[in-house]
C-alpha atoms as a PDB file:
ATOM      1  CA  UNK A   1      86.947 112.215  34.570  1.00  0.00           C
ATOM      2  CA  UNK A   2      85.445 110.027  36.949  1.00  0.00           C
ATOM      3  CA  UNK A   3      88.940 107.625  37.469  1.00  0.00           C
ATOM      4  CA  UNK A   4      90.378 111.217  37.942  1.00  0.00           C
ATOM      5  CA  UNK A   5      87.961 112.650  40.426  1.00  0.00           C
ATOM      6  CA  UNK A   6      88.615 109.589  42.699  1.00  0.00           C
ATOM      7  CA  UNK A   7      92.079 109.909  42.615  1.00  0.00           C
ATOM      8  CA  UNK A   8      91.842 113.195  43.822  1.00  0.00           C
ATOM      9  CA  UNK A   9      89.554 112.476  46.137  1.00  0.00           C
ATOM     10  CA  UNK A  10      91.695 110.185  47.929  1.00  0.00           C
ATOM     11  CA  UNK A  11      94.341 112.754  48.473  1.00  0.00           C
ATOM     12  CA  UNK A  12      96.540 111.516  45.431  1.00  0.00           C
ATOM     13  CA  UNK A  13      98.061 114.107  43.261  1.00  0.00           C
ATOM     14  CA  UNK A  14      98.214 114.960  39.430  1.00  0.00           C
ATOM     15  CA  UNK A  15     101.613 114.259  37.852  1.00  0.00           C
ATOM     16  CA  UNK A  16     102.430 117.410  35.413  1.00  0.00           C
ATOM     17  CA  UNK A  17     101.060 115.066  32.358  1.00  0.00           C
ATOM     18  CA  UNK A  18      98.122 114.712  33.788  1.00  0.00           C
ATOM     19  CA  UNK A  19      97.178 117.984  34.505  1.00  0.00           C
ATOM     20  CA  UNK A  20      98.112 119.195  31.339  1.00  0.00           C
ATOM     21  CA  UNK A  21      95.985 116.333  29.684  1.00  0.00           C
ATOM     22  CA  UNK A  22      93.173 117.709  32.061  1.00  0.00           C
ATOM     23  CA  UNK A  23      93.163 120.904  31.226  1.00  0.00           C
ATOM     24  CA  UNK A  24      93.089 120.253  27.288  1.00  0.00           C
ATOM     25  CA  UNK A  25      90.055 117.838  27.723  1.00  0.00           C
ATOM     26  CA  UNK A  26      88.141 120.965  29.785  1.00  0.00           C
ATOM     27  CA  UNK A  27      88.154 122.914  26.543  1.00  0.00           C
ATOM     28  CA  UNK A  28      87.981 120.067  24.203  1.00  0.00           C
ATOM     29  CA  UNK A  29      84.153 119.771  25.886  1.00  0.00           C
ATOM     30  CA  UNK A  30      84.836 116.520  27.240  1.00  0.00           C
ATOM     31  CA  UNK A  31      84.089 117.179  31.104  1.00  0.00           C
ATOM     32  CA  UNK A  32      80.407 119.148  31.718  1.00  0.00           C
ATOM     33  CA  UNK A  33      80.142 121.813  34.294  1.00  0.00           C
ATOM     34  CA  UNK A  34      78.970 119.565  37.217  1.00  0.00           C
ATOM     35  CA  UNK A  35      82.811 117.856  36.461  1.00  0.00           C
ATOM     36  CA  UNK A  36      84.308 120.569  36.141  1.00  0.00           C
ATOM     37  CA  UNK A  37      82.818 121.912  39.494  1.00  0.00           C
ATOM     38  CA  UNK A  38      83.888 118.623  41.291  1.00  0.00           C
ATOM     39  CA  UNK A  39      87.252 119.206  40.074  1.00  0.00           C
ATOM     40  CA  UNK A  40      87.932 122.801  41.125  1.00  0.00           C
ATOM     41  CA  UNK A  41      86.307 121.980  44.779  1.00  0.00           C
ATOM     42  CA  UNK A  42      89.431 119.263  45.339  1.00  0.00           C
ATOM     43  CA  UNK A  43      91.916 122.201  44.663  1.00  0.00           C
ATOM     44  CA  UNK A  44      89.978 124.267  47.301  1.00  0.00           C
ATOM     45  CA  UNK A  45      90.194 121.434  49.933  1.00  0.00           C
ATOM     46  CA  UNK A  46      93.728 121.032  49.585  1.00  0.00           C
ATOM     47  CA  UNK A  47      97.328 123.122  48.312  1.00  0.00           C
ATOM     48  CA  UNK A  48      98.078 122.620  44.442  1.00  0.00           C
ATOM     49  CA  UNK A  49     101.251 121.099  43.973  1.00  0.00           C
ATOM     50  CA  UNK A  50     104.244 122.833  41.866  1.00  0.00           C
ATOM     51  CA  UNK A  51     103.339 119.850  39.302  1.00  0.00           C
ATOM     52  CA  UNK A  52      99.765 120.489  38.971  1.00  0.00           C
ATOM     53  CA  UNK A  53      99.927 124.000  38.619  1.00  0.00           C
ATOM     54  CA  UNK A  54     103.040 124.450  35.693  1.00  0.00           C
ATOM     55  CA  UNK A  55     101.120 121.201  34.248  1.00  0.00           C
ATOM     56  CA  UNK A  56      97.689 123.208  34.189  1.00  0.00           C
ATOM     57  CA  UNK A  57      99.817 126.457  32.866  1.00  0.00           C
ATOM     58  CA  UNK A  58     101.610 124.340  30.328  1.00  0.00           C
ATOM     59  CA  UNK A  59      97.903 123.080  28.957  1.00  0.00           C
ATOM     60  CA  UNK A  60      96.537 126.886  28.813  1.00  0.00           C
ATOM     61  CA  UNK A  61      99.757 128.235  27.023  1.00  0.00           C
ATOM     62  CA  UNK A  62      99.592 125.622  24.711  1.00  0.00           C
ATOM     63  CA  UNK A  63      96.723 126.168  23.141  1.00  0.00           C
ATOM     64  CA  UNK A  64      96.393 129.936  23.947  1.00  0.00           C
ATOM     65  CA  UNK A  65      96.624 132.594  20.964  1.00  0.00           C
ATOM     66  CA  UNK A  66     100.073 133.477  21.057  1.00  0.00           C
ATOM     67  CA  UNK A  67     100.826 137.451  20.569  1.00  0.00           C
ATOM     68  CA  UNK A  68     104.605 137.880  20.463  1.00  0.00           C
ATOM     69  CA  UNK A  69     105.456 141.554  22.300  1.00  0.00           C
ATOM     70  CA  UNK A  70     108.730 140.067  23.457  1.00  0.00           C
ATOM     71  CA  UNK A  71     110.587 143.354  21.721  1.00  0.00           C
ATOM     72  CA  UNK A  72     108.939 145.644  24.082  1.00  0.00           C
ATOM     73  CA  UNK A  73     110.163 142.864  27.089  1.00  0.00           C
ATOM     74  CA  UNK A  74     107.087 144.023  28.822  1.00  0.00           C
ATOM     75  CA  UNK A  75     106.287 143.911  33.100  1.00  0.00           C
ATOM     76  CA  UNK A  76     102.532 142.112  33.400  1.00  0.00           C
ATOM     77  CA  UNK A  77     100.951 143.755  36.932  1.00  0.00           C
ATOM     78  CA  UNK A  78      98.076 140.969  38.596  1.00  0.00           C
ATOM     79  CA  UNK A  79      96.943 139.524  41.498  1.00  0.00           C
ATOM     80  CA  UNK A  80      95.320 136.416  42.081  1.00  0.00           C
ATOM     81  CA  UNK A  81      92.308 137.245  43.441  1.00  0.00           C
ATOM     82  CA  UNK A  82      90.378 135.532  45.896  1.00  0.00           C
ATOM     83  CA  UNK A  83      91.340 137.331  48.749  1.00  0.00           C
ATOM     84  CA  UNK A  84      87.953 138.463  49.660  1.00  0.00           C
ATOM     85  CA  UNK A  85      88.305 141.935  50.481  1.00  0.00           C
ATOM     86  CA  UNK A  86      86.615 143.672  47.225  1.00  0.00           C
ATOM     87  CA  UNK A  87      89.548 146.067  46.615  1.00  0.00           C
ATOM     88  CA  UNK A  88      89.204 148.592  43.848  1.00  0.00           C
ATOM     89  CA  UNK A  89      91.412 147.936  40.885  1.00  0.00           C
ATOM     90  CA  UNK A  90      94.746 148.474  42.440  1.00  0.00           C
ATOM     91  CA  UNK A  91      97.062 146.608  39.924  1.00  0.00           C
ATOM     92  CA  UNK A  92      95.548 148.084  36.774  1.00  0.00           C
ATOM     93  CA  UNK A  93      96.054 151.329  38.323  1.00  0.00           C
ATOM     94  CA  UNK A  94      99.291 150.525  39.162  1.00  0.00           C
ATOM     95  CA  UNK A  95      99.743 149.214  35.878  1.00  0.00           C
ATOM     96  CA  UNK A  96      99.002 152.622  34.106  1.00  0.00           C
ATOM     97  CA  UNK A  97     101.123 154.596  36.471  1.00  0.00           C
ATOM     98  CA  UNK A  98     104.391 152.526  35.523  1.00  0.00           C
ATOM     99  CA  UNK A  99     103.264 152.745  31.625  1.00  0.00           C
ATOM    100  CA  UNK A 100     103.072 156.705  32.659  1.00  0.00           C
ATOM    101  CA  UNK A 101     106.809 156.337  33.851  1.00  0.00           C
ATOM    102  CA  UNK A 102     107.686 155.036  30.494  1.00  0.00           C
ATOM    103  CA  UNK A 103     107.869 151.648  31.341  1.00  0.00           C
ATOM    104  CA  UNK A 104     106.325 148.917  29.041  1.00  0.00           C
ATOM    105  CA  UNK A 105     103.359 147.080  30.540  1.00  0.00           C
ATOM    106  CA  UNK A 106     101.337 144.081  29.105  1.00  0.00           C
ATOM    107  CA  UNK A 107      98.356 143.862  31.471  1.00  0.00           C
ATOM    108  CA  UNK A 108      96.598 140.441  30.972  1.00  0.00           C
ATOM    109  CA  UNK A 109      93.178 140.753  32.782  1.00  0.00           C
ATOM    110  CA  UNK A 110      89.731 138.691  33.124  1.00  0.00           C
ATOM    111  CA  UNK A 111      86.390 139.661  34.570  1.00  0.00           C
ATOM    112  CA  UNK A 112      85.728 139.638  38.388  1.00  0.00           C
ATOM    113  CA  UNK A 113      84.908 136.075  39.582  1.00  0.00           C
ATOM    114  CA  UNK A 114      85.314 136.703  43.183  1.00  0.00           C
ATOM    115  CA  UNK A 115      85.065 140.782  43.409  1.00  0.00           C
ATOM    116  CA  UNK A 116      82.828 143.475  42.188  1.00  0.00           C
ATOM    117  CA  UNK A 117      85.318 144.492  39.594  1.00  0.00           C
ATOM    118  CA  UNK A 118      87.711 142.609  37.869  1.00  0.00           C
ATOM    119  CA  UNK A 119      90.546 144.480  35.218  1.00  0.00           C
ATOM    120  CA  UNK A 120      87.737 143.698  32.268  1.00  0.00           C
ATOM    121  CA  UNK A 121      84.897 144.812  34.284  1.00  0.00           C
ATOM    122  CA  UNK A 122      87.317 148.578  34.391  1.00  0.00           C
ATOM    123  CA  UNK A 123      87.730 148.542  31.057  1.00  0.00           C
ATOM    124  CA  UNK A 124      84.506 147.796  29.967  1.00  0.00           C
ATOM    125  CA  UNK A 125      82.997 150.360  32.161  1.00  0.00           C
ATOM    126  CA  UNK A 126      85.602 153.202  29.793  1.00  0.00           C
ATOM    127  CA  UNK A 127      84.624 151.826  26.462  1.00  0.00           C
ATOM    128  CA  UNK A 128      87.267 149.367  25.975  1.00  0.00           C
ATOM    129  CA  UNK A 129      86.364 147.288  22.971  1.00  0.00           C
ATOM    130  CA  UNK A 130      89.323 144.093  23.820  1.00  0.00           C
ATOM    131  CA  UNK A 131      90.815 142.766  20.870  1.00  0.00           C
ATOM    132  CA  UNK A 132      93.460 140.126  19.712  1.00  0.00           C
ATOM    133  CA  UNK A 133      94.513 142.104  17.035  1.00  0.00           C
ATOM    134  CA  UNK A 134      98.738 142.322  17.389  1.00  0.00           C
ATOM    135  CA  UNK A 135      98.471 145.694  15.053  1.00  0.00           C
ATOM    136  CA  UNK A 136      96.050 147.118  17.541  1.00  0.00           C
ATOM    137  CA  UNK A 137      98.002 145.806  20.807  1.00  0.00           C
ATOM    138  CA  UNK A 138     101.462 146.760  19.091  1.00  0.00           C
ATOM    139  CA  UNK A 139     100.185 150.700  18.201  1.00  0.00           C
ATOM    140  CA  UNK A 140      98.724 150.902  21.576  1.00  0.00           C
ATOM    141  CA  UNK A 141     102.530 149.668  23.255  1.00  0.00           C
ATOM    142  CA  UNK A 142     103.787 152.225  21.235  1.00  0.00           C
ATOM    143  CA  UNK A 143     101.943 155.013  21.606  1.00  0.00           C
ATOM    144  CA  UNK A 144     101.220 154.512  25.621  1.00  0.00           C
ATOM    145  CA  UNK A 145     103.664 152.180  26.580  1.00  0.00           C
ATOM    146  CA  UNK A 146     100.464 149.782  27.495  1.00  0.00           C
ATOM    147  CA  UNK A 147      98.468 146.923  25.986  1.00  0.00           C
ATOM    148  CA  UNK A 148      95.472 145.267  27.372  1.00  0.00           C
ATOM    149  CA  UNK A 149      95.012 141.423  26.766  1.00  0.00           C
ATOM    150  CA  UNK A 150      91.388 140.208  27.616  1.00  0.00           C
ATOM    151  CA  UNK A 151      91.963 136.719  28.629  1.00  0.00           C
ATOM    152  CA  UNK A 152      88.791 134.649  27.483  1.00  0.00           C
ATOM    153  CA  UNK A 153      90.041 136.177  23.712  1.00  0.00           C
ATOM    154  CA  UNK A 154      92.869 134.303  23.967  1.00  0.00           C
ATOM    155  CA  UNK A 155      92.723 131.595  26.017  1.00  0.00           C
ATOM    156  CA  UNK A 156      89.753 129.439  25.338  1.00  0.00           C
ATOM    157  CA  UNK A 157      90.004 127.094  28.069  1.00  0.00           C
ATOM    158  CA  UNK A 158      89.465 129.905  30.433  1.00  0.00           C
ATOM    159  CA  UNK A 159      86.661 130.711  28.663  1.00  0.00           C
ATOM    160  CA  UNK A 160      84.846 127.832  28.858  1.00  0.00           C
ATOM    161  CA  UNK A 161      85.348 127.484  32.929  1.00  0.00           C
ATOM    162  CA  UNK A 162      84.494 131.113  33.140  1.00  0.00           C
ATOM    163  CA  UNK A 163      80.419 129.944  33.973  1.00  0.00           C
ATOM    164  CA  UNK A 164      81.216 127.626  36.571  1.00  0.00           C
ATOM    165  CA  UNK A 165      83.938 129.868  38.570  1.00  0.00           C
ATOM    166  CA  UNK A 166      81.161 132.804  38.054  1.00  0.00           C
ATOM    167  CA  UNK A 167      78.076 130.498  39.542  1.00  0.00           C
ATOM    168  CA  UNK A 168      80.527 129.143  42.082  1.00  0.00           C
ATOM    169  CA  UNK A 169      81.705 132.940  43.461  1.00  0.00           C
ATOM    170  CA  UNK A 170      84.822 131.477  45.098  1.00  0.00           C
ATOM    171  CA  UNK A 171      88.324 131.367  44.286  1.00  0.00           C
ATOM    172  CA  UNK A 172      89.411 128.537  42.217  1.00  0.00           C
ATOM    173  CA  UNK A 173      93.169 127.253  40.868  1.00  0.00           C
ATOM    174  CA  UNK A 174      91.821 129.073  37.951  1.00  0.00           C
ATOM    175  CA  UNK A 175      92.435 132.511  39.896  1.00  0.00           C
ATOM    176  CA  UNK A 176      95.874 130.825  40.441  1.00  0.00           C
ATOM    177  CA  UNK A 177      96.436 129.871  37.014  1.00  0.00           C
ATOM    178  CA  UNK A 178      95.346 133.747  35.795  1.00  0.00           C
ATOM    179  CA  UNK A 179      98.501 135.245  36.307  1.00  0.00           C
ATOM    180  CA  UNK A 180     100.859 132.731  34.672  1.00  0.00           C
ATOM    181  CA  UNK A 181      98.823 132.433  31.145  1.00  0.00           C
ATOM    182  CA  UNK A 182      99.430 135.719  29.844  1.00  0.00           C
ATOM    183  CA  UNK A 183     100.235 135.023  26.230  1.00  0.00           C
ATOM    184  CA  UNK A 184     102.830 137.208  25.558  1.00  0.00           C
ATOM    185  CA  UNK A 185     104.721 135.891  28.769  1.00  0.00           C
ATOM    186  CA  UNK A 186     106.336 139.092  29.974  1.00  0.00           C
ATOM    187  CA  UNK A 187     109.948 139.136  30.495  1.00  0.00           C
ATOM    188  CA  UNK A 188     108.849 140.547  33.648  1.00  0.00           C
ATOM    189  CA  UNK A 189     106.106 140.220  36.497  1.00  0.00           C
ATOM    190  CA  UNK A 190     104.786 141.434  39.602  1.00  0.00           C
ATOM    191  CA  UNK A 191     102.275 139.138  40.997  1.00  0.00           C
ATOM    192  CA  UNK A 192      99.819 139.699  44.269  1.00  0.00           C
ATOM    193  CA  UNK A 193      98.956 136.166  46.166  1.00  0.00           C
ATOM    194  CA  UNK A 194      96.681 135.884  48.966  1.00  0.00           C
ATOM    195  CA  UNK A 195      98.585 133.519  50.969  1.00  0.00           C
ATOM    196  CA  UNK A 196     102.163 132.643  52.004  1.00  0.00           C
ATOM    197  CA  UNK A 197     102.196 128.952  50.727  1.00  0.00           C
ATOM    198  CA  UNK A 198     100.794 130.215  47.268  1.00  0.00           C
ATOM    199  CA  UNK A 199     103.866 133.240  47.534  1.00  0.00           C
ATOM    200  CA  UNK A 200     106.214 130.458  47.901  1.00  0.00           C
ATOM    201  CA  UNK A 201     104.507 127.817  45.093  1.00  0.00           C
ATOM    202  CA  UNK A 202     104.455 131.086  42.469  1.00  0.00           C
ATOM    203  CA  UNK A 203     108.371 131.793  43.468  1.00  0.00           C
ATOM    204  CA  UNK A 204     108.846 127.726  42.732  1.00  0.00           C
ATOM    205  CA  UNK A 205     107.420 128.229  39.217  1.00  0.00           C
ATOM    206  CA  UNK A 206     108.877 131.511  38.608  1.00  0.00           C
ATOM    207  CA  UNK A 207     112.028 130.412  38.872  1.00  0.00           C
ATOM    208  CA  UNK A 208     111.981 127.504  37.061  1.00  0.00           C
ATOM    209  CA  UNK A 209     110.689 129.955  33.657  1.00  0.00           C
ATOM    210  CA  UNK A 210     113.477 132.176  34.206  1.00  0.00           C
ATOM    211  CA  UNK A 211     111.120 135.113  34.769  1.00  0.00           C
ATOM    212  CA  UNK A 212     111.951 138.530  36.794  1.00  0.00           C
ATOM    213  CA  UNK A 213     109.498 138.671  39.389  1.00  0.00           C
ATOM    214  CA  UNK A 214     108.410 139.663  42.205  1.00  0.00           C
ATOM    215  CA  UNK A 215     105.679 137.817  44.566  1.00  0.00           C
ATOM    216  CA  UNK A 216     103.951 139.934  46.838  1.00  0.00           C
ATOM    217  CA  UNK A 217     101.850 139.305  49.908  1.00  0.00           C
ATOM    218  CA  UNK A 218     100.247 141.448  52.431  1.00  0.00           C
ATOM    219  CA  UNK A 219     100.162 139.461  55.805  1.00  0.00           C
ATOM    220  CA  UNK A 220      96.742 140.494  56.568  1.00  0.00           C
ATOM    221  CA  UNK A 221      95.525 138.306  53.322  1.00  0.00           C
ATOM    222  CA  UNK A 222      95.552 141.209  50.779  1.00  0.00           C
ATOM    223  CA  UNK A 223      96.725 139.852  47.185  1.00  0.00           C
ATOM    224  CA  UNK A 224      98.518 142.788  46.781  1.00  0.00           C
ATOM    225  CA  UNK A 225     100.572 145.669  48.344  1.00  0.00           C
ATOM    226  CA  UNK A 226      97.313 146.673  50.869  1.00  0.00           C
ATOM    227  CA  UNK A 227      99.684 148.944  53.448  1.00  0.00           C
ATOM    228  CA  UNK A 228      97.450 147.948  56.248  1.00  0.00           C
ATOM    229  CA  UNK A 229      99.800 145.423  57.625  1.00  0.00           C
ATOM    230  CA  UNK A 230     103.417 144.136  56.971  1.00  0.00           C
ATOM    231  CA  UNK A 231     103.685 142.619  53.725  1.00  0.00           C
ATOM    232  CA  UNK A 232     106.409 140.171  51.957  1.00  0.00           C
ATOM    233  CA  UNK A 233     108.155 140.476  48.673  1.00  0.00           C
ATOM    234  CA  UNK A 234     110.081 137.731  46.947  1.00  0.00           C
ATOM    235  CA  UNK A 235     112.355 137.753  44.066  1.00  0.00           C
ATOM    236  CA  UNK A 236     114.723 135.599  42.462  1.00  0.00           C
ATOM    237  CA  UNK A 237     117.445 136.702  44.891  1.00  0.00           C
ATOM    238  CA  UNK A 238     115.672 138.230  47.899  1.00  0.00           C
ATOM    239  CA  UNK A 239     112.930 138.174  50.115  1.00  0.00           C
ATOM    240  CA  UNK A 240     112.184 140.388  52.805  1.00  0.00           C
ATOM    241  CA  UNK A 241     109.066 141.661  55.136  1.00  0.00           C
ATOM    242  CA  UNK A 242     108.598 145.559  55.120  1.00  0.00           C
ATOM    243  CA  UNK A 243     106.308 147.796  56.722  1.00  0.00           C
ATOM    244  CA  UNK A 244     104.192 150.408  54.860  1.00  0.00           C
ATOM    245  CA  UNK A 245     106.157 153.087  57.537  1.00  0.00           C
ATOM    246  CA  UNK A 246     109.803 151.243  56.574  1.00  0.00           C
ATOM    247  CA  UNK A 247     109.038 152.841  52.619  1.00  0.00           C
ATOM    248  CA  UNK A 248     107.428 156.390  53.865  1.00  0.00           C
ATOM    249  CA  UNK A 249     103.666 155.341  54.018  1.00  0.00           C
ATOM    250  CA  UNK A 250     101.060 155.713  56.444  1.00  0.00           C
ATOM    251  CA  UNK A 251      99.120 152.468  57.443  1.00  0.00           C
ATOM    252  CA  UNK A 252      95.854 152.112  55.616  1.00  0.00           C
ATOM    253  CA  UNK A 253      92.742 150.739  57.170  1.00  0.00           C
ATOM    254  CA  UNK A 254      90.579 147.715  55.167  1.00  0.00           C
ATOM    255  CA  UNK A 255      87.516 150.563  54.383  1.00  0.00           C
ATOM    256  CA  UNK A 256      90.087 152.354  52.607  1.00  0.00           C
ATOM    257  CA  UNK A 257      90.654 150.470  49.897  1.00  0.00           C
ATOM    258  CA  UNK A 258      86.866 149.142  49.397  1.00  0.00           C
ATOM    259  CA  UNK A 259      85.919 148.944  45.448  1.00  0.00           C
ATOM    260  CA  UNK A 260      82.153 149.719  46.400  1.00  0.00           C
ATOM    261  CA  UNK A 261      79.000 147.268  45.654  1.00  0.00           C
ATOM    262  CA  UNK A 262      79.480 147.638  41.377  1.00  0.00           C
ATOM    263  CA  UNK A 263      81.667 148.162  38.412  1.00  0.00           C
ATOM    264  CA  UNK A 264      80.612 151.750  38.171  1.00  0.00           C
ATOM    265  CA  UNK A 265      81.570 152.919  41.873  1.00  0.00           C
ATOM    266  CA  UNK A 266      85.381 151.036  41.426  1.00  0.00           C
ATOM    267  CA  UNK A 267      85.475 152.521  38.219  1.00  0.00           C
ATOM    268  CA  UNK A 268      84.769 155.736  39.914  1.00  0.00           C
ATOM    269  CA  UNK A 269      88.019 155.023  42.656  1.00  0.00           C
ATOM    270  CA  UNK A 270      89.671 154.250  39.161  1.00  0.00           C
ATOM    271  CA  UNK A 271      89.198 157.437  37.462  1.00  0.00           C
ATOM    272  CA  UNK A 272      89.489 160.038  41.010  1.00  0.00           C
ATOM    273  CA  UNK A 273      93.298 157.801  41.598  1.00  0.00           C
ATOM    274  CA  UNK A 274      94.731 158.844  38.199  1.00  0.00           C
ATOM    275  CA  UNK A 275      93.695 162.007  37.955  1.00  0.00           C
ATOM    276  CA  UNK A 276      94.862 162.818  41.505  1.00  0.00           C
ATOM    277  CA  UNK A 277      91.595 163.095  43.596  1.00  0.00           C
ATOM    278  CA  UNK A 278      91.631 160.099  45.263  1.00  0.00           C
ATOM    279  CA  UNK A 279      91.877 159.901  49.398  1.00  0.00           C
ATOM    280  CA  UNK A 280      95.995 159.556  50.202  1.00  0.00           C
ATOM    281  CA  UNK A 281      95.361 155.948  50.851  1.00  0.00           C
ATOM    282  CA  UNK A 282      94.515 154.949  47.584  1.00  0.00           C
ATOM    283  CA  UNK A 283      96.789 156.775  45.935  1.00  0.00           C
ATOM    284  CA  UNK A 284      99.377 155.634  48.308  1.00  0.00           C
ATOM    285  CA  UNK A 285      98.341 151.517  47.790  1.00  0.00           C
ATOM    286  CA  UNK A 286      98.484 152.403  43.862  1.00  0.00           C
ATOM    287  CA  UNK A 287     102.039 154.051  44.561  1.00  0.00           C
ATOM    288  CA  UNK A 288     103.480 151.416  46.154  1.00  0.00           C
ATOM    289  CA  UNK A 289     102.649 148.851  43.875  1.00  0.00           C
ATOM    290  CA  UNK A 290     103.969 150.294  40.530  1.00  0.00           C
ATOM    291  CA  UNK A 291     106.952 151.082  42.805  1.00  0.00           C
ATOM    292  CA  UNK A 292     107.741 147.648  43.209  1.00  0.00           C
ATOM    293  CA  UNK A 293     106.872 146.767  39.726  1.00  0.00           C
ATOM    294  CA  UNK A 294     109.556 149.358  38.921  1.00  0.00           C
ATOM    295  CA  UNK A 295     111.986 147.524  40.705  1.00  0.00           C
ATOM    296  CA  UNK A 296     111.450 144.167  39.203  1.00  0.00           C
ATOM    297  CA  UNK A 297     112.620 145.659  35.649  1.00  0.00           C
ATOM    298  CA  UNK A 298     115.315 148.199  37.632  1.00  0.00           C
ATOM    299  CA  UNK A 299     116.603 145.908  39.998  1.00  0.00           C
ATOM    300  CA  UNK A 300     119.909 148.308  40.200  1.00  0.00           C
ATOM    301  CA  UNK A 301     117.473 151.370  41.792  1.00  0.00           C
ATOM    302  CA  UNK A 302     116.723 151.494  45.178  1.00  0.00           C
ATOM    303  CA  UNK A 303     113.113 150.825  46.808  1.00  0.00           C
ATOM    304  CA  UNK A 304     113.123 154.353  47.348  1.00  0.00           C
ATOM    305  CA  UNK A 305     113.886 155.514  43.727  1.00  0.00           C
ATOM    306  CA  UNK A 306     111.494 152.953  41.943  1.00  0.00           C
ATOM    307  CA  UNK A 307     108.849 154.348  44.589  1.00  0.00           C
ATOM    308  CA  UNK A 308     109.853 157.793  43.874  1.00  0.00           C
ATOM    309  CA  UNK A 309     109.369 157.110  40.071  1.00  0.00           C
ATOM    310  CA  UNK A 310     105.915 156.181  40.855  1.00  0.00           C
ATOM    311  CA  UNK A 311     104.567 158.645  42.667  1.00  0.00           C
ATOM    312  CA  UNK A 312     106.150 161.220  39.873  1.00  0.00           C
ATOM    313  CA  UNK A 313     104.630 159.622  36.936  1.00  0.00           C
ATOM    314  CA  UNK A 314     101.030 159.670  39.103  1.00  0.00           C
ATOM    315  CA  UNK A 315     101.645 163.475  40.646  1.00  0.00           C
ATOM    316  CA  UNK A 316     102.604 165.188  36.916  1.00  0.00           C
ATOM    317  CA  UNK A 317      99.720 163.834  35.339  1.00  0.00           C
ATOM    318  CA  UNK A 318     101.763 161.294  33.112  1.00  0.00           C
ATOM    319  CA  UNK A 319      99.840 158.133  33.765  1.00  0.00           C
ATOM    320  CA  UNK A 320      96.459 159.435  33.748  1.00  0.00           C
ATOM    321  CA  UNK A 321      97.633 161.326  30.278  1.00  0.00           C
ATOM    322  CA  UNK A 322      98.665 157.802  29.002  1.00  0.00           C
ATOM    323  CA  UNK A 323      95.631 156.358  30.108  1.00  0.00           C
ATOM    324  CA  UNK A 324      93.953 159.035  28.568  1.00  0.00           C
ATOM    325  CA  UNK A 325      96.038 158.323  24.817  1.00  0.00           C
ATOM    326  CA  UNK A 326      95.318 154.210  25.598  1.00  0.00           C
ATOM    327  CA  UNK A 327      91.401 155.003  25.396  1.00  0.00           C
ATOM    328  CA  UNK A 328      91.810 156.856  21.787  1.00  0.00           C
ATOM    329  CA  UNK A 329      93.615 153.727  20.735  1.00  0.00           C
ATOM    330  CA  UNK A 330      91.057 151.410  22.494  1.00  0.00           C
ATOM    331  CA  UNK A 331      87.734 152.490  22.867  1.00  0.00           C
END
């Protein structure tokens, strides 16, 4: 680690071998956390190149537990993270309102490392016991058209970073790498980044994996669809810049979409968004979200339509019922 750690720090970069080769020696135990440390500050002083991040991705699917749900070709909702703004759980919302529209949904999902609430620290808070069991995961697809993939259960490498990135509090190529480990890799994929060189390095390695996708950013640094600025979408054949008033919305203000100071109080947002008693901004950041999500597997419907389908599956009750069938499967 230490021929490595100069390298980096004199600006050189990782060919795709040796990140790969990295990453497999981080859960083999061969690096200790004061390493490890060193090595996730480089990647905050400078960009991660295409190489070193589908190297790094190519390590952690490699040895992850695979769970094959390709049948089901399955959308995964995340964002990276690391955006600092402590937004409730928008994506896993999002992620239960397109499973309420019938739409199948693989949501792969850690703990917080940079935010009060992470899509584990939700699920936890309802009872959630997280499992690797494909029985389990396949009943729950087909009952609720939703499955929930803990990441630490199978991905150990993540697991054994997951003290360092906690005692560090910042983001780390780990919140980078998040989104493109999910072990089932979805067919499909709407992924939240926090910047526009990081939208433009996910669209890279998108494209070269031959996934539909979608990369979202909000120009105000939200990781997600935030509605209180401009944001930019791109997909294998577009990209564009809307505004929240462009798509029927209302701009949203940052207080709106706070997650509160602990799991319980995002948990709370959680709950009061699904079952319709949440302020019109949250429900309206959720909306848009699994709208666009909607489009990435129904490229053929308009914005409008996908956005439409959203809001109906929220408005009728249908995603908070599936939510509501996911816990009798889950918890």
């Amino acid at each position: 680690m230490k021929q490595i750690l100069y390298q980096l720090f004199e600006h050189q970069y990782l060919r795709r071998e040796e990140a790969r080769e990295i990453l497999q020696n981080i859960t083999s135990g061969k690096y200790n956390d004061a390493q490890i440390a060193s090595l996730i500050t480089v990647f905050l002083m400078r960009s991660i190149s295409v190489e070193e991040l589908i190297g790094f991705r190519e390590a952690l699917l490699e040895m992850r537990i695979p769970v094959d749900l390709s049948d089901f070709e399955p959308i995964d909702i995340v964002g990276t993270g690391g955006d600092g703004k402590n937004t409730f759980n928008i994506s896993t919302c999002a992620c239960f309102v397109v499973a309420g529209a019938g739409y199948p949904v693989v949501k792969h999902g850690n703990y917080g490392a940079t935010s009060v609430s992470g899509a584990s620290n939700v699920m936890e808070q309802h009872g959630v016991r997280f499992t690797s069991d494909i029985d389990r995961l396949r009943l729950s697809m087909d009952k609720c058209h939703i499955a929930y993939l803990h990441a630490p259960l199978f991905n150990p490498a993540l697991k054994a970073v997951a003290p360092v990135r906690k005692a560090l509090g910042v983001r780390t190529f780990f919140n980078m790498l998040g989104p493109l480990v999910n072990p089932v890799i979805p067919k499909y994929q709407l992924l939240g980044v926090y910047n526009l060189p990081l939208l433009r390095l996910y669209s890279y390695t998108f494209q070269e994996n031959r996934t539909g996708f979608a990369v979202v950013h909000s120009l105000d640094g939200y990781d997600e669809i935030s509605l209180t600025s401009d944001f930019k979408v791109v997909t294998s054949n577009n990209e564009k810049i809307y505004t929240p008033e462009s798509l029927g919305f209302s701009r949203c203000k940052e207080k709106d979409l706070d997650g509160g100071n602990t799991p319980e109080e995002a948990a709370k947002i959680f709950d009061q968004v699904l079952t319709g008693n949440a302020t019109e901004a949250q429900t309206a950041c959720v909306i848009a979200n699994a709208g666009f999500a909607i489009q990435v597997m129904e490229p053929q419907k308009t914005q409008e339509e996908c956005i439409a389908l959203a809001r109906e599956s929220l408005q009728s009750g249908q995603a908070y019922n599936t939510f509501k069938r996911f816990l009798e499967i889950n918890a």
